[in-house]
N, C-alpha and C. Protein backbone atom coordinates (compact mmCIF):
# COMPACT_ATOMS: atom_id res chain seq x y z
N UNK A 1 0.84 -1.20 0.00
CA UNK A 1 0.00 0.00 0.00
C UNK A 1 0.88 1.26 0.00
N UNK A 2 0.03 2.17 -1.17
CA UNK A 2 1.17 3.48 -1.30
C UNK A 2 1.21 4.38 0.66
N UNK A 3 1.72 5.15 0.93
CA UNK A 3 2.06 5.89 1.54
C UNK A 3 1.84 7.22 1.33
N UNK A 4 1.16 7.83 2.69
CA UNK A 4 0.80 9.37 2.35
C UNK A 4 1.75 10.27 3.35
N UNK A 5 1.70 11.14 2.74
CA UNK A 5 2.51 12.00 3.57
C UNK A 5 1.56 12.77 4.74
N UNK A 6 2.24 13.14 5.67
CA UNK A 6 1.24 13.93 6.60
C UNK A 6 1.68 15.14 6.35
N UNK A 7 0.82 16.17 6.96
CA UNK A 7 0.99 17.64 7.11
C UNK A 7 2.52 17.75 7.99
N UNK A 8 3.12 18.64 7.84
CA UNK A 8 4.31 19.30 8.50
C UNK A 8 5.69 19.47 7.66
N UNK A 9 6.62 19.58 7.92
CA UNK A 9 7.75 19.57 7.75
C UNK A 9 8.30 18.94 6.61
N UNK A 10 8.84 19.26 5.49
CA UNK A 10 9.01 18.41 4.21
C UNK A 10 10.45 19.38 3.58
N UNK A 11 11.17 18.18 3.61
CA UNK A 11 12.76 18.70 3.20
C UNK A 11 12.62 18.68 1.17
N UNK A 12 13.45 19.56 0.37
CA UNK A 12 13.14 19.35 -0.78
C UNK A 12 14.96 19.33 -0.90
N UNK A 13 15.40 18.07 -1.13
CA UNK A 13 16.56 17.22 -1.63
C UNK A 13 17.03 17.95 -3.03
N UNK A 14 17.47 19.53 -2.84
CA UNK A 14 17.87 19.99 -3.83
C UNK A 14 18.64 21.02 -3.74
N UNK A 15 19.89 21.51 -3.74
CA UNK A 15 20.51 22.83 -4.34
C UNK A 15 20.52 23.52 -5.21
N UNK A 16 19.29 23.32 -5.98
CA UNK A 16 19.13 24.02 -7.24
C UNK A 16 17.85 25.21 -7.01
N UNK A 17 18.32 26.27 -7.17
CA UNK A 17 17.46 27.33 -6.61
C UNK A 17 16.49 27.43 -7.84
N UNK A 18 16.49 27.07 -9.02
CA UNK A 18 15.42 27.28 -10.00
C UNK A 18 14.13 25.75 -9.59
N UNK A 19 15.17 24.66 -9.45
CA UNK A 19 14.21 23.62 -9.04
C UNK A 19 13.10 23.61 -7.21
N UNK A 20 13.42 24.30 -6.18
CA UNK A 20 13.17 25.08 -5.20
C UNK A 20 12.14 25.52 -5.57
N UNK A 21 12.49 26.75 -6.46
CA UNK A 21 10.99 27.65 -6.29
C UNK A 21 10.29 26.64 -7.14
N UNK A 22 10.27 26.06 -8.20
CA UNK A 22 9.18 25.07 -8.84
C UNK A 22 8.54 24.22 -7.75
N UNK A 23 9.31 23.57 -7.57
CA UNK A 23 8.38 22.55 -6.47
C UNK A 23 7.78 22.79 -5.47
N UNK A 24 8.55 24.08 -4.64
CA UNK A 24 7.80 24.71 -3.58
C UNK A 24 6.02 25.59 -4.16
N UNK A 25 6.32 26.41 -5.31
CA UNK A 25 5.11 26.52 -6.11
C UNK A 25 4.37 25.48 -5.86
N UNK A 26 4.32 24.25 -6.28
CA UNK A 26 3.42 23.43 -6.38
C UNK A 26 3.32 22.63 -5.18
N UNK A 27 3.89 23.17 -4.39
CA UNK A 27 3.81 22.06 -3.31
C UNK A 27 2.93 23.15 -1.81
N UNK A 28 2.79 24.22 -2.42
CA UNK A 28 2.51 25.22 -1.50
C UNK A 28 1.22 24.97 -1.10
N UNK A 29 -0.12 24.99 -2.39
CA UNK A 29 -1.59 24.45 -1.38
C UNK A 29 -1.66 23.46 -0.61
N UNK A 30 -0.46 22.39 0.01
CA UNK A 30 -0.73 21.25 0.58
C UNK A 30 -0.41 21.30 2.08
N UNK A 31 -0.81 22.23 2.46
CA UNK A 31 0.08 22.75 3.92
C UNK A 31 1.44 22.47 4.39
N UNK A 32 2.26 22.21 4.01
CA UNK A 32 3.59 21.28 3.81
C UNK A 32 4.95 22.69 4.27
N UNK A 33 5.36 22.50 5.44
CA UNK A 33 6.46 23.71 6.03
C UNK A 33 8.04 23.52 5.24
N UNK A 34 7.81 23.80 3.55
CA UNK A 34 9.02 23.79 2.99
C UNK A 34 10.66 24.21 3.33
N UNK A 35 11.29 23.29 3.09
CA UNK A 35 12.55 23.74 3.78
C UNK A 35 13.20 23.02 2.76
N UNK A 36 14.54 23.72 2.24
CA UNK A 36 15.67 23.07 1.12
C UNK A 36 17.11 22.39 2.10
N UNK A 37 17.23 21.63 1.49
CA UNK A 37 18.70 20.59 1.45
C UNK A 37 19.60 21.67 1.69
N UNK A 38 19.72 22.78 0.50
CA UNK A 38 20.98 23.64 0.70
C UNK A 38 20.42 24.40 2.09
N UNK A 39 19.10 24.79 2.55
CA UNK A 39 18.63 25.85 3.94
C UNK A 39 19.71 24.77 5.24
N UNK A 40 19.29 23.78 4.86
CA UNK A 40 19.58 22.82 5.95
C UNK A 40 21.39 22.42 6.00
N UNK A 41 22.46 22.97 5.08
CA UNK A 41 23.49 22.48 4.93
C UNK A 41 23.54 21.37 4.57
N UNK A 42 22.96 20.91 4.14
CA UNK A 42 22.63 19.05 4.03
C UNK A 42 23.79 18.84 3.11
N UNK A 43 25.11 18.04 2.87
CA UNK A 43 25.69 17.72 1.98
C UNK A 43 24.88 16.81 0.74
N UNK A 44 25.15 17.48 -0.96
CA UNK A 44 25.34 17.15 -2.03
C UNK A 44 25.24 15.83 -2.28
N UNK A 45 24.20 14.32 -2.10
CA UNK A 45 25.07 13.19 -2.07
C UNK A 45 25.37 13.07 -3.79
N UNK A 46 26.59 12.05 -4.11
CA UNK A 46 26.84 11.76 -5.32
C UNK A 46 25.85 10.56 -6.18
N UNK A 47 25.69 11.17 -7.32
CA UNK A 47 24.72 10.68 -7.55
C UNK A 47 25.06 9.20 -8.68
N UNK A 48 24.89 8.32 -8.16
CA UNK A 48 25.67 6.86 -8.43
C UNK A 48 24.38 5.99 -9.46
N UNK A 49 23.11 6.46 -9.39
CA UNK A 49 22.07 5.74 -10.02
C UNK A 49 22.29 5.35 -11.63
N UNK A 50 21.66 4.82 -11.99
CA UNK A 50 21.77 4.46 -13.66
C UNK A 50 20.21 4.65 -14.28
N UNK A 51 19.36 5.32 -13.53
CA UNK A 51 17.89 6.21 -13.98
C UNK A 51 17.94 7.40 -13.38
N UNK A 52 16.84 8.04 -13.93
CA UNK A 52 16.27 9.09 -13.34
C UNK A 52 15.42 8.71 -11.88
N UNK A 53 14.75 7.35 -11.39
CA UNK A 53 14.29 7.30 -10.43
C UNK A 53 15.35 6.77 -9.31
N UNK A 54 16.50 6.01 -9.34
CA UNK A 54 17.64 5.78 -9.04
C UNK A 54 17.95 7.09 -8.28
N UNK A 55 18.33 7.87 -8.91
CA UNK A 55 19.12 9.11 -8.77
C UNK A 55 18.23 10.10 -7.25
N UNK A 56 16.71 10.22 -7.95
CA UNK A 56 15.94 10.52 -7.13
C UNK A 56 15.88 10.53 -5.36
N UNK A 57 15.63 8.88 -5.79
CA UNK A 57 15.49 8.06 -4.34
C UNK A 57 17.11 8.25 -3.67
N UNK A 58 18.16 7.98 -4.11
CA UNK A 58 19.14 8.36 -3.37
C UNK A 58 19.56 9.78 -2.54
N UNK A 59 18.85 10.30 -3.42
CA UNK A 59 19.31 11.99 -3.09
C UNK A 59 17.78 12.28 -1.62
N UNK A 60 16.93 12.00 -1.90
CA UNK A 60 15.52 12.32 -1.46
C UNK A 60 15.80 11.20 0.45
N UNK A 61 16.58 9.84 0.23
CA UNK A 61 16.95 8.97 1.29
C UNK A 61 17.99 9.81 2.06
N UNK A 62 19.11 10.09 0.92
CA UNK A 62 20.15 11.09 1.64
C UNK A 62 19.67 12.15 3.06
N UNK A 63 18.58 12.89 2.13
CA UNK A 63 18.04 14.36 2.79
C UNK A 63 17.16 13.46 4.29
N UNK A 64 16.39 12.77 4.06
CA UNK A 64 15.59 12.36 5.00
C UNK A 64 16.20 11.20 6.30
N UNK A 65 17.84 10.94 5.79
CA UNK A 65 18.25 10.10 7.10
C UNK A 65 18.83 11.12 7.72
N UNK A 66 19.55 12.02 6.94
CA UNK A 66 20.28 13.45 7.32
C UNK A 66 19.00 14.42 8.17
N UNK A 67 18.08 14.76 7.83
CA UNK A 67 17.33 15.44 8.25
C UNK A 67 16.02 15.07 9.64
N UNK A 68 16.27 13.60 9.34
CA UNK A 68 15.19 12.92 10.17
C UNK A 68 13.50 13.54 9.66
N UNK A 69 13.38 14.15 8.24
CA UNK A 69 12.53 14.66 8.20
C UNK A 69 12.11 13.53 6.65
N UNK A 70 10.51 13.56 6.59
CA UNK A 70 10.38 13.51 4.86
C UNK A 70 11.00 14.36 4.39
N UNK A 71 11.63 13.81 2.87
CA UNK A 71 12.32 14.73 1.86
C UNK A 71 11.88 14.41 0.55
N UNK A 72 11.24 15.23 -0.12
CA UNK A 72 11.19 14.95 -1.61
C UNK A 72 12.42 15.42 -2.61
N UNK A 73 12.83 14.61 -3.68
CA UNK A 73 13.88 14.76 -4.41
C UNK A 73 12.82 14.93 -5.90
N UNK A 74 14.08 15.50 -6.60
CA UNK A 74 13.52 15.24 -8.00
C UNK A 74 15.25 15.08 -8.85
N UNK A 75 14.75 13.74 -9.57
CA UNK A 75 16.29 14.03 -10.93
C UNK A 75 15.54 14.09 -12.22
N UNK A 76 15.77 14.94 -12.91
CA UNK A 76 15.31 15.35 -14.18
C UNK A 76 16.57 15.67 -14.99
N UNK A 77 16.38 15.52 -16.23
CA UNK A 77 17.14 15.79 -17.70
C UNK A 77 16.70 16.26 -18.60
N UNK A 78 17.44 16.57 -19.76
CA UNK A 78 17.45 16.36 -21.00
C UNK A 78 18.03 15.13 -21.96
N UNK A 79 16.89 14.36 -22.72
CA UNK A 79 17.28 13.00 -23.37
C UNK A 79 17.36 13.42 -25.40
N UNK A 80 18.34 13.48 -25.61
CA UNK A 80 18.63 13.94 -26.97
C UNK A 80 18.65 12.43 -28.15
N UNK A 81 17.56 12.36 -28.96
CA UNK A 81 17.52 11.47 -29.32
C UNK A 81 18.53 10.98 -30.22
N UNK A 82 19.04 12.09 -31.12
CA UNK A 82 20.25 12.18 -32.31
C UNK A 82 21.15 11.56 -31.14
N UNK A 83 21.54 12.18 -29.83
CA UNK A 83 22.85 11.22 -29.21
C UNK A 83 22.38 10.29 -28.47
N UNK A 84 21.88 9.51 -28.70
CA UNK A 84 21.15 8.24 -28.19
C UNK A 84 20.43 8.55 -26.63
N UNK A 85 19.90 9.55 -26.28
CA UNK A 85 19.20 9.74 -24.90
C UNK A 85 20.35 10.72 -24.17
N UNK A 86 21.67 10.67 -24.67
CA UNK A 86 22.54 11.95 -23.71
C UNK A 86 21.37 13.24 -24.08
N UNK A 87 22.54 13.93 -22.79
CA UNK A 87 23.03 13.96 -21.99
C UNK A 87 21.95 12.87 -20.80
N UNK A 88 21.44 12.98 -20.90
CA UNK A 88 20.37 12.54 -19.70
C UNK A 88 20.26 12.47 -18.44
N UNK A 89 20.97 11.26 -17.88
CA UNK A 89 21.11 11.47 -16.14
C UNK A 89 22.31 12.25 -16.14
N UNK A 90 23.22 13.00 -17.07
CA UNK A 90 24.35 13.36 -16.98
C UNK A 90 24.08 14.63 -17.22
N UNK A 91 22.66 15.13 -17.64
CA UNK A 91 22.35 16.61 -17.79
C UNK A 91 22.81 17.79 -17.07
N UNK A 92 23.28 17.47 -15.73
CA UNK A 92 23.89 18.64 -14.99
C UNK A 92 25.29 18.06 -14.98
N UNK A 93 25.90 17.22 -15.33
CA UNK A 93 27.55 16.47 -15.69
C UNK A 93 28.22 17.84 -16.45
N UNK A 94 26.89 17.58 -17.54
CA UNK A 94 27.54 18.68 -18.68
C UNK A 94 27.34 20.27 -18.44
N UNK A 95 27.31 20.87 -17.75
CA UNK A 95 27.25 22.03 -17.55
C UNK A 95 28.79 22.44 -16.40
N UNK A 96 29.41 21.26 -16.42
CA UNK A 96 30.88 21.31 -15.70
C UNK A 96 30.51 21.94 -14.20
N UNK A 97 31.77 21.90 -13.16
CA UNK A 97 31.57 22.45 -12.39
C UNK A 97 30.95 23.84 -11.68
N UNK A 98 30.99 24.48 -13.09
CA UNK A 98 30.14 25.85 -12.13
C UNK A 98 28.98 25.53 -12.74
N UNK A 99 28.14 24.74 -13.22
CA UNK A 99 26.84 24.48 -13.22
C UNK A 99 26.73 25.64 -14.00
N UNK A 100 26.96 25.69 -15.71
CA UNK A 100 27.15 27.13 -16.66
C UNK A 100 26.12 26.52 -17.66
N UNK A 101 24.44 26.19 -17.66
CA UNK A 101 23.95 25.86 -18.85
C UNK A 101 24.22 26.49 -20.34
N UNK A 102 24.59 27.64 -20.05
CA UNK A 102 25.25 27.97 -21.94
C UNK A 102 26.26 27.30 -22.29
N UNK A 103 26.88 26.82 -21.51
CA UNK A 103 28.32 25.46 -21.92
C UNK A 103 27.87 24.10 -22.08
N UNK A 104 26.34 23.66 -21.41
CA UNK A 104 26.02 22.33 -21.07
C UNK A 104 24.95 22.90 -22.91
N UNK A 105 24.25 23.54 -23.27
CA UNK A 105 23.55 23.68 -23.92
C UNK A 105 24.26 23.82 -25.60
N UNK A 106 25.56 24.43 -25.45
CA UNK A 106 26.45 24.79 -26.87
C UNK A 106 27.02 23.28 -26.87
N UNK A 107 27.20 22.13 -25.80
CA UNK A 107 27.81 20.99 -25.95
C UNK A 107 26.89 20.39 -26.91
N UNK A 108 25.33 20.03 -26.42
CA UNK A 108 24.45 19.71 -26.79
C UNK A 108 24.51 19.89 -28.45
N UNK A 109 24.31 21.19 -28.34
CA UNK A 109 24.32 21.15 -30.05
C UNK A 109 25.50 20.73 -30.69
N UNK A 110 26.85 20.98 -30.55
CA UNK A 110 27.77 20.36 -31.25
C UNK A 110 27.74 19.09 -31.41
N UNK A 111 27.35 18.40 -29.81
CA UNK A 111 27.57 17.01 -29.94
C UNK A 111 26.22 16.33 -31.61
N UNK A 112 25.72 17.30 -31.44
CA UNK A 112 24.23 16.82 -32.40
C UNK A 112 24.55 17.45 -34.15
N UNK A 113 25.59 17.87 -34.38
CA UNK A 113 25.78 18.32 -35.59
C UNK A 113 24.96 18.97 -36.24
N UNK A 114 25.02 19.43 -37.57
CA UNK A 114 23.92 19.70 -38.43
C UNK A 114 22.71 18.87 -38.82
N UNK A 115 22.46 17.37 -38.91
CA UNK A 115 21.97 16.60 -39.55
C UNK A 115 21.41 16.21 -38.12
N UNK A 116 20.25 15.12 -38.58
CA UNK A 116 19.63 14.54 -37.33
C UNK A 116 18.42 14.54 -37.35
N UNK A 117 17.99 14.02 -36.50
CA UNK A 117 16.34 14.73 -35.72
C UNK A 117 16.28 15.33 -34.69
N UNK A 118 15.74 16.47 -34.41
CA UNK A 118 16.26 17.64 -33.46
C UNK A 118 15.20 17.00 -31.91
N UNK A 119 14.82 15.75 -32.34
CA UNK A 119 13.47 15.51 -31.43
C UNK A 119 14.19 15.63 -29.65
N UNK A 120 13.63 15.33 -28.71
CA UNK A 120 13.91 15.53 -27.38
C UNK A 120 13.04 15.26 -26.54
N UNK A 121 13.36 15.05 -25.05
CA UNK A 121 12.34 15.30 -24.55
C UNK A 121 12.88 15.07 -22.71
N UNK A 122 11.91 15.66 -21.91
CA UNK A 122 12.40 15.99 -20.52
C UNK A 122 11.93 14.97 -20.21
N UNK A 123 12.46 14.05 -18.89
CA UNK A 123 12.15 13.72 -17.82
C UNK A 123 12.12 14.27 -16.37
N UNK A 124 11.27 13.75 -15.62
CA UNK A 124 11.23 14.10 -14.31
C UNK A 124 11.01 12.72 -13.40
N UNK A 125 12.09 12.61 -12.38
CA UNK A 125 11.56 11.39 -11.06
C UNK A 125 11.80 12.14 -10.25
N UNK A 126 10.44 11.79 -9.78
CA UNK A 126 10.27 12.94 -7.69
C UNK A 126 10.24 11.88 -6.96
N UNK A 127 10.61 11.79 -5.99
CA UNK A 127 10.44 10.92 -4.96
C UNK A 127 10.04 11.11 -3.75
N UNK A 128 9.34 10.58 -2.94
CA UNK A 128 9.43 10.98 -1.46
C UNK A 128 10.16 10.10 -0.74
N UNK A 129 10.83 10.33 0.27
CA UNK A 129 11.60 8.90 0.59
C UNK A 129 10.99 10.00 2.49
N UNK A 130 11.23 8.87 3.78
CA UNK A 130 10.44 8.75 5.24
C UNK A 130 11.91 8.70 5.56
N UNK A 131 12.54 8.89 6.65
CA UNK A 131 13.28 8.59 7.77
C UNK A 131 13.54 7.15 7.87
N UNK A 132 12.84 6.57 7.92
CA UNK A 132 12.59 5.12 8.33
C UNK A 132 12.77 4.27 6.69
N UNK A 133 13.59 5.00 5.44
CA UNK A 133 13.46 4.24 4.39
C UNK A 133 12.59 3.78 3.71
N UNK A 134 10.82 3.85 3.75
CA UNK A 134 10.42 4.00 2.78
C UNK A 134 10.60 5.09 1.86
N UNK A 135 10.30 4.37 0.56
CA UNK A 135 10.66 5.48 -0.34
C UNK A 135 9.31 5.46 -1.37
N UNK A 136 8.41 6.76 -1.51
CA UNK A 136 7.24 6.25 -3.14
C UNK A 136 8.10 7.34 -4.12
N UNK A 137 7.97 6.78 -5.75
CA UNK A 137 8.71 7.23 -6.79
C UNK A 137 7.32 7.38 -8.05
N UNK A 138 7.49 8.20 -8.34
CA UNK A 138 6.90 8.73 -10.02
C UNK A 138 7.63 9.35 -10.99
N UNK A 139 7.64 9.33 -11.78
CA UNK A 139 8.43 9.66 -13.27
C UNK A 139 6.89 10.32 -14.39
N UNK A 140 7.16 11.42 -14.80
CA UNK A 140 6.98 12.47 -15.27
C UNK A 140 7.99 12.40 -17.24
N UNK A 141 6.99 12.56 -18.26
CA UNK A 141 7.71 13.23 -19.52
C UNK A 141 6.91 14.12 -20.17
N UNK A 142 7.83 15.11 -21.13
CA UNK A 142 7.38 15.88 -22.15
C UNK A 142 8.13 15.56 -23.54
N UNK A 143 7.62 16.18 -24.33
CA UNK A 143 8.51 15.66 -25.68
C UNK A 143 8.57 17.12 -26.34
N UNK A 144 9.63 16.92 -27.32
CA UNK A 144 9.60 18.55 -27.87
C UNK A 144 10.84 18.18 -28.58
N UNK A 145 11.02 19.48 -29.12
CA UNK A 145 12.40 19.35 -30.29
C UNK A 145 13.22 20.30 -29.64
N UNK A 146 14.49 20.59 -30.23
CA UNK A 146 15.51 21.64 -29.57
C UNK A 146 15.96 22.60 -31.19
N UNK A 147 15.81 23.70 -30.50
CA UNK A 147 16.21 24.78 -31.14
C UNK A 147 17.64 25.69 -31.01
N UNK A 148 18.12 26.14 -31.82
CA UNK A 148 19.09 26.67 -31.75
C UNK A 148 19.17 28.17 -32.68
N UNK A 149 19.83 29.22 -31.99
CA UNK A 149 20.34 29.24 -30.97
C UNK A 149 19.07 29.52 -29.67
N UNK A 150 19.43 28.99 -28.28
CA UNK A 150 18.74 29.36 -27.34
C UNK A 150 17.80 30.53 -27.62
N UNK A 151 16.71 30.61 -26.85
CA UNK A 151 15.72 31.60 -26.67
C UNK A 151 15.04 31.70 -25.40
N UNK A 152 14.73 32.92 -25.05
CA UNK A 152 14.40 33.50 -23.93
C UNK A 152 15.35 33.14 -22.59
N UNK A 153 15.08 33.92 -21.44
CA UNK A 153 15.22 33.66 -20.71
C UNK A 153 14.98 33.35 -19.20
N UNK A 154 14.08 33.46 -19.22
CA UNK A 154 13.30 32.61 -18.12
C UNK A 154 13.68 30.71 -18.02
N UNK A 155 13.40 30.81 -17.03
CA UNK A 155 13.23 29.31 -16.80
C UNK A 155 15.09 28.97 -16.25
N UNK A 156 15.15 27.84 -16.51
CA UNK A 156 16.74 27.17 -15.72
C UNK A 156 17.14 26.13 -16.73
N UNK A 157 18.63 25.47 -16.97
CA UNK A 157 18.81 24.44 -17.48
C UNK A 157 18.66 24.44 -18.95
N UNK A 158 18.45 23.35 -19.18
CA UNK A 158 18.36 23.85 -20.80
C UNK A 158 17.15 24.09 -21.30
N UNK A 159 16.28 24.85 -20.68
CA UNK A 159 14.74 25.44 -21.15
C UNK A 159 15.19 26.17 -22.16
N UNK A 160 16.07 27.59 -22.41
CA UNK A 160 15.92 28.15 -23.42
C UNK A 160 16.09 27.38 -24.92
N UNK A 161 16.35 25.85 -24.79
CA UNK A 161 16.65 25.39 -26.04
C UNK A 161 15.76 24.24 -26.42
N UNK A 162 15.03 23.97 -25.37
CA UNK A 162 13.60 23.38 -25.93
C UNK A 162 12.04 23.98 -26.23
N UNK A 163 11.46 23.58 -27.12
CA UNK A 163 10.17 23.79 -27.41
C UNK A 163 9.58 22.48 -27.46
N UNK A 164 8.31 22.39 -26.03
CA UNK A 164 7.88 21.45 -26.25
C UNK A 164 6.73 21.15 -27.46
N UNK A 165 6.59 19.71 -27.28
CA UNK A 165 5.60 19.95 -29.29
C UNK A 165 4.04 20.57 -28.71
N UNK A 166 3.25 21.19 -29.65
CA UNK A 166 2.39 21.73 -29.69
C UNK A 166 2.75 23.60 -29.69
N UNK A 167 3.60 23.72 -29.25
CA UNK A 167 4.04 24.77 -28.74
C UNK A 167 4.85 25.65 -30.12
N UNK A 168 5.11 26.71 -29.69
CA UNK A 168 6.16 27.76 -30.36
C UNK A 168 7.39 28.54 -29.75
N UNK A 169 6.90 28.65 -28.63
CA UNK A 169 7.88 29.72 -27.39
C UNK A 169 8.73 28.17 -26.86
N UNK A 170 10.23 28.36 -26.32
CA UNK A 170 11.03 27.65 -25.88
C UNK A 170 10.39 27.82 -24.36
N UNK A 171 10.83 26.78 -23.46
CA UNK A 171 10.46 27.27 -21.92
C UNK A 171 11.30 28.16 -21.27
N UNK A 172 12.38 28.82 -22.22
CA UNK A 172 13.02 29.70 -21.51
C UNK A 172 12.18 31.10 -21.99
N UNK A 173 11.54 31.05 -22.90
CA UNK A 173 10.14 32.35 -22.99
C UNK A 173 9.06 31.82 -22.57
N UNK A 174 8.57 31.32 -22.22
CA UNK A 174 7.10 31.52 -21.21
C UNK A 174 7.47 31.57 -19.64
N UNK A 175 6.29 32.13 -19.12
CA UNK A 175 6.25 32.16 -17.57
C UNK A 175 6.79 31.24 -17.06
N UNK A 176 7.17 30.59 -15.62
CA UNK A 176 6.62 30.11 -14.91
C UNK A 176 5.49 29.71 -14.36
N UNK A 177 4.52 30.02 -14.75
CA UNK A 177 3.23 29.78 -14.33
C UNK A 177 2.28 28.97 -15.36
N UNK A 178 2.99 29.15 -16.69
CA UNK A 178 2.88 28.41 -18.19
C UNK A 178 3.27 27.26 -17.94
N UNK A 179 4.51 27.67 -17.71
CA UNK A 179 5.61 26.26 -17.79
C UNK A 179 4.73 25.23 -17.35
N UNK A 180 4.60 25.64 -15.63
CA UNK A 180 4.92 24.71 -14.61
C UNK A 180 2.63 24.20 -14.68
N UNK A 181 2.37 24.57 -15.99
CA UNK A 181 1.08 23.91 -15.98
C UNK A 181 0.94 22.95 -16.73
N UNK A 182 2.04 22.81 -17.11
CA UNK A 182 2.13 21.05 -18.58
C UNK A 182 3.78 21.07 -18.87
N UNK A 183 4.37 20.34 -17.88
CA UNK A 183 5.65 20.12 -18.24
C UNK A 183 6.13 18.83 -17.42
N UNK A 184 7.50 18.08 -17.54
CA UNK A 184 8.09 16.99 -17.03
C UNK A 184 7.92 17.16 -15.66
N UNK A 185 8.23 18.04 -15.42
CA UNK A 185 7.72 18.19 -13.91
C UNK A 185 6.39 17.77 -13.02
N UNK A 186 5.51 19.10 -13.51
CA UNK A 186 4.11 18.75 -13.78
C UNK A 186 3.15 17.62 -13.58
N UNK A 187 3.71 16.43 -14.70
CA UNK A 187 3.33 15.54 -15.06
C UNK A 187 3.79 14.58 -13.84
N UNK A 188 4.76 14.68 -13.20
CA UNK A 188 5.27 13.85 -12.40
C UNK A 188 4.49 14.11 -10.93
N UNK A 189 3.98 15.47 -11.20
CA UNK A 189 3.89 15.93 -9.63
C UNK A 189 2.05 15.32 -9.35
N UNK A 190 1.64 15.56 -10.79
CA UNK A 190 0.02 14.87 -10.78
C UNK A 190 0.08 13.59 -10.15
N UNK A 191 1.10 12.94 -10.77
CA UNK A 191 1.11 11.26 -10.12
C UNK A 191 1.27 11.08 -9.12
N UNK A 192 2.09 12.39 -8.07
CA UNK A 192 2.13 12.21 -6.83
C UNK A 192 1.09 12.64 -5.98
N UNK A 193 -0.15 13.12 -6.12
CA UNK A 193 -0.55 13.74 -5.73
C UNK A 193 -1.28 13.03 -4.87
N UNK A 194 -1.81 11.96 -4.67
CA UNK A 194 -2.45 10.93 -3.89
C UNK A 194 -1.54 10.92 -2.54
N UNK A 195 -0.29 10.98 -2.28
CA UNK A 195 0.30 10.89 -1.72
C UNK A 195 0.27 11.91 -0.68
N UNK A 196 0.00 13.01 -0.87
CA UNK A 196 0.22 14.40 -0.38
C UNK A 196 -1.16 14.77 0.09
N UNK A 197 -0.85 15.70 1.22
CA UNK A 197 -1.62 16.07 2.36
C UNK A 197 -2.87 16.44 1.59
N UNK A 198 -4.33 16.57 1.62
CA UNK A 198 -5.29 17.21 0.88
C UNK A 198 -5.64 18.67 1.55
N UNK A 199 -5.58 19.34 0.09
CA UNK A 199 -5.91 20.87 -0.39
C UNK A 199 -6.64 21.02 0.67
């Protein structure tokens, strides 16, 4: 039987200040007293998985034996079909140590040449992982093509260089409030939603 979360205290297993405000956004009608990995000093764990839900659950277990608190994680990418699914779980690999998406995003395209199919598409795994080692996992996609050169700037990661399909604007030109109503994320966070305290 799945596992619900209760009202209180909920660690979000992330140093990424663009991924923060997303999840806290959506995690805000659930009465839930948000607090980040980096608020907490929580060390970085390394991320050793071979999925996106792998990756998740380690980081999300990390925060919650460290914290004694629930922690939700999320590992998300970019899967480039021309390079067989890279960058993918390696999506923040490539942006090198200072975490520079115009270096992780100009790789992207070189690695993809002129020729190809420009197709793409995001993943998202959130996890909740308990103190006590349970862990529940969902996985989240979008599909879309990549454009070059980048556009807009809003958003984090390599948003300015996708357009998901149906669409025209990259997610680095629309809101936040666009985005975060039909995206990898999104999609992942619907599936969790059984889980989480009610509205």
């Amino acid at each position: 039987m799945r596992r619900q979360l209760a009202p209180g205290r909920l660690v979000l297993a992330t140093h990424n200040p663009g991924k923060v405000v997303e999840l806290a956004e959506l995690l805000g009608p659930h009465g839930l007293d948000i607090v980040s990995a980096g608020d907490l000093g929580l060390a970085e764990p390394e991320e050793t998985g071979e999925t996106f839900i792998a990756n998740a659950e380690l980081k999300a277990l990390a925060a919650a034996t460290a914290s004694g608190l629930p922690a939700l994680a999320d590992d998300s990418g970019l899967c480039v079909d021309a390079l067989g699914g890279a960058p993918g779980i390696y999506s923040a690999r490539w942006a090198g140590p200072g975490k520079d998406f115009a270096i992780a995003m100009a790789r992207v395209h070189d690695a993809m040449g002129q020729d190809g199919p420009r197709t793409a598409h995001f993943i998202c795994a959130l996890t909740i992982a308990w103190p006590d080692g349970h862990t529940e996992s969902v996985e989240g996609r979008c599909d879309g093509r990549l454009v070059w050169p980048p556009r807009g700037d809003k958003g984090f990661g390599y948003d300015p260089m996708f357009v998901m399909d149906g669409k025209s604007r990259s997610f680095g030109e629309i809101s936040r409030a666009e985005k975060e109503a039909d995206n990898h994320r999104a999609r992942a966070f619907a599936q969790l939603l059984p889980l989480l305290p009610p509205r």
